[in-house]
C-alpha atoms as a PDB file:
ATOM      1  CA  UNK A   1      33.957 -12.953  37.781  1.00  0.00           C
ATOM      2  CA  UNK A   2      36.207 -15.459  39.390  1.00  0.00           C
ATOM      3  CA  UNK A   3      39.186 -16.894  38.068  1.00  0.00           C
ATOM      4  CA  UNK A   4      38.694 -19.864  35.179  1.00  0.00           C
ATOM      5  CA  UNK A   5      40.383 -23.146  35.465  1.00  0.00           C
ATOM      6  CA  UNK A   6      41.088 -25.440  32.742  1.00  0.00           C
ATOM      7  CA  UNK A   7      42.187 -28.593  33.584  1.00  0.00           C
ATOM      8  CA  UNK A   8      44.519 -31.180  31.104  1.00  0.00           C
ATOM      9  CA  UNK A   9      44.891 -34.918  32.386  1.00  0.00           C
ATOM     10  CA  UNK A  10      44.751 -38.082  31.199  1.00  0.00           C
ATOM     11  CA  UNK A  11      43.701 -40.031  34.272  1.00  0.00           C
ATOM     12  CA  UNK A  12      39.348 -39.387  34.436  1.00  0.00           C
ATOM     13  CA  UNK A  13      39.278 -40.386  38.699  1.00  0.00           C
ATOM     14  CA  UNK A  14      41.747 -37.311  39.226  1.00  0.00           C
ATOM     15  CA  UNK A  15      40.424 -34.967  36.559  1.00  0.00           C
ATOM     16  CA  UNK A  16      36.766 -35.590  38.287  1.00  0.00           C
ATOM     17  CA  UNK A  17      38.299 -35.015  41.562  1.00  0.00           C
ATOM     18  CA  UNK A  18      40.017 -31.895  40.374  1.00  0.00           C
ATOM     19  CA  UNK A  19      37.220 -31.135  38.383  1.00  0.00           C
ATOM     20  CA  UNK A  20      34.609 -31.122  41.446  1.00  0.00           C
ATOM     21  CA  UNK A  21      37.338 -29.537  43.911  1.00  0.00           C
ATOM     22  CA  UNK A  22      37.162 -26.528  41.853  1.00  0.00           C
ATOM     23  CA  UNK A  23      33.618 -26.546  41.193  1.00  0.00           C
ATOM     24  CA  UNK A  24      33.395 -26.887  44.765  1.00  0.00           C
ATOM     25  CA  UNK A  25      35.292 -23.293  45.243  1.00  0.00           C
ATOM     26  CA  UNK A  26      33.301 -20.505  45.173  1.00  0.00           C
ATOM     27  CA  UNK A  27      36.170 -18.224  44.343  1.00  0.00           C
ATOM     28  CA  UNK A  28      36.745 -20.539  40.981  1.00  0.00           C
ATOM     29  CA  UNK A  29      34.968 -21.292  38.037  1.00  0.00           C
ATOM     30  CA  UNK A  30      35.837 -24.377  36.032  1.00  0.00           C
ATOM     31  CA  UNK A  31      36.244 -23.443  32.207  1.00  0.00           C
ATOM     32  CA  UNK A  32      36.681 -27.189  31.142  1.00  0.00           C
ATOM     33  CA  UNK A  33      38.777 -30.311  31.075  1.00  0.00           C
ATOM     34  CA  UNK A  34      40.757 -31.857  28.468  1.00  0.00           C
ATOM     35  CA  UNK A  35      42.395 -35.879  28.021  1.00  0.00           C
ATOM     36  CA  UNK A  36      44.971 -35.391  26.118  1.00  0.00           C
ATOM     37  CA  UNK A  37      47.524 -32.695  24.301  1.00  0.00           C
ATOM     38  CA  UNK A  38      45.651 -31.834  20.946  1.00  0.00           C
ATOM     39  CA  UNK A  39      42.325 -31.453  23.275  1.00  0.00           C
ATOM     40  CA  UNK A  40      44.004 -29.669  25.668  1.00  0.00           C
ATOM     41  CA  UNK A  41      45.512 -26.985  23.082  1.00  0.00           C
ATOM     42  CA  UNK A  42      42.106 -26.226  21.561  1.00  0.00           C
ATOM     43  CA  UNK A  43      40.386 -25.928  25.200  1.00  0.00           C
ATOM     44  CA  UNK A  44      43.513 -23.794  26.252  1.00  0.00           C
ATOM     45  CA  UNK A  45      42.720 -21.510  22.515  1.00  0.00           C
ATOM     46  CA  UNK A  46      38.820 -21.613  22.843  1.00  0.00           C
ATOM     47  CA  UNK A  47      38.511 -20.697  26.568  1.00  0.00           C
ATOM     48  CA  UNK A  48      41.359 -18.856  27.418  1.00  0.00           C
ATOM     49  CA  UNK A  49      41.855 -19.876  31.310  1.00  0.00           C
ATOM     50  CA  UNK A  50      43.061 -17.964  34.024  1.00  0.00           C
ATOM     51  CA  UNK A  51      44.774 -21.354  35.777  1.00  0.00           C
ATOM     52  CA  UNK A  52      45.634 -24.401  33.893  1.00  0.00           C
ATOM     53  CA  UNK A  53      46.366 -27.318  35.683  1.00  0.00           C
ATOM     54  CA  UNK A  54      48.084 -29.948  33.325  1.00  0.00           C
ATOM     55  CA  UNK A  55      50.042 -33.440  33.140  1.00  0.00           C
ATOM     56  CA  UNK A  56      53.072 -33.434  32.283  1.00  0.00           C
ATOM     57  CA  UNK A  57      52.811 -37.332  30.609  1.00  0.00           C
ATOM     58  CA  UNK A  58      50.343 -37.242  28.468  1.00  0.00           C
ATOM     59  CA  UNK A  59      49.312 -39.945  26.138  1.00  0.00           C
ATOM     60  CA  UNK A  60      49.664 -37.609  22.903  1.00  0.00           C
ATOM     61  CA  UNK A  61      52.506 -35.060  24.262  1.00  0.00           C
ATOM     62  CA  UNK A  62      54.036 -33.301  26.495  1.00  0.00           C
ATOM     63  CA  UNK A  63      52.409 -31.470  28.703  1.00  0.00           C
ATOM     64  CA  UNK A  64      55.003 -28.932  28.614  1.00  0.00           C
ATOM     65  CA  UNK A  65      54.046 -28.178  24.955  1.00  0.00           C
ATOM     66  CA  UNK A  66      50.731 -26.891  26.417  1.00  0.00           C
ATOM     67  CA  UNK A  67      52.529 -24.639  29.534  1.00  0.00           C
ATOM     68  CA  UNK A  68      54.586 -23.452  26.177  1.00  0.00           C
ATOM     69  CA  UNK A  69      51.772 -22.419  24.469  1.00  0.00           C
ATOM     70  CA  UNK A  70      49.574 -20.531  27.501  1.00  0.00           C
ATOM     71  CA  UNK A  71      52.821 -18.568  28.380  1.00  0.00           C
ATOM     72  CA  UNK A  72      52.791 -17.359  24.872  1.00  0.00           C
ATOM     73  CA  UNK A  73      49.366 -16.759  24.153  1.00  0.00           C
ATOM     74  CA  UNK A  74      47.261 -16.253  27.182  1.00  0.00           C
ATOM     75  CA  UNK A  75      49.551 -13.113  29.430  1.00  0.00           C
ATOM     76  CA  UNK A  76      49.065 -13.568  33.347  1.00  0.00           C
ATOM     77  CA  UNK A  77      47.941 -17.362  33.295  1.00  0.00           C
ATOM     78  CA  UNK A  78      49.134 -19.294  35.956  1.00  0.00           C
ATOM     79  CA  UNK A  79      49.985 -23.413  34.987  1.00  0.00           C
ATOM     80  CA  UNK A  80      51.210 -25.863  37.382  1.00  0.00           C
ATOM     81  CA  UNK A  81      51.784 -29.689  36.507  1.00  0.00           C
ATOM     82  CA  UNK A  82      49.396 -32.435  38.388  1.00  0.00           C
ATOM     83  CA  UNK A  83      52.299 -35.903  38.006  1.00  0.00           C
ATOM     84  CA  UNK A  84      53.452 -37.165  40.947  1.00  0.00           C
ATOM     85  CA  UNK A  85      56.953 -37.476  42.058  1.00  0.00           C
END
């Protein structure tokens, strides 16, 4: 089974464009997307990704709250932030 990625930003045009890269890559599966930070920590809980890609601005939060949370409940997931610099 290839790796799942779960994917948490608040802009739809990049999360679609994320969202289809991935689909797009037969080596990943996407396991869902998520707008905001209380979305984001029940997809990251109910899915249990492999790679989560998040924002770090979120409307709700931090994104940094959700990186928090996978590194202490989900051993050997990789995150990695999507906002510019």
């Amino acid at each position: 089974m290839p790796p799942t990625v779960a994917i948490v930003e608040d802009d739809s045009h990049l999360t679609e464009r994320l969202a289809q890269a991935v689909r797009a890559a037969a080596d990943l599966a996407l396991a869902g997307v998520a707008g905001d930070l209380p979305d984001g920590l029940r997809l990251l809980r109910s899915v249990r990704p492999d790679v989560l890609l998040v924002a770090l601005d979120l409307p709700s939060g931090s994104g940094i709250e959700l990186i928090r949370t996978a590194a202490g409940q989900l051993r050997g997931c990789g995150a990695d932030q999507l906002d510019a610099a």
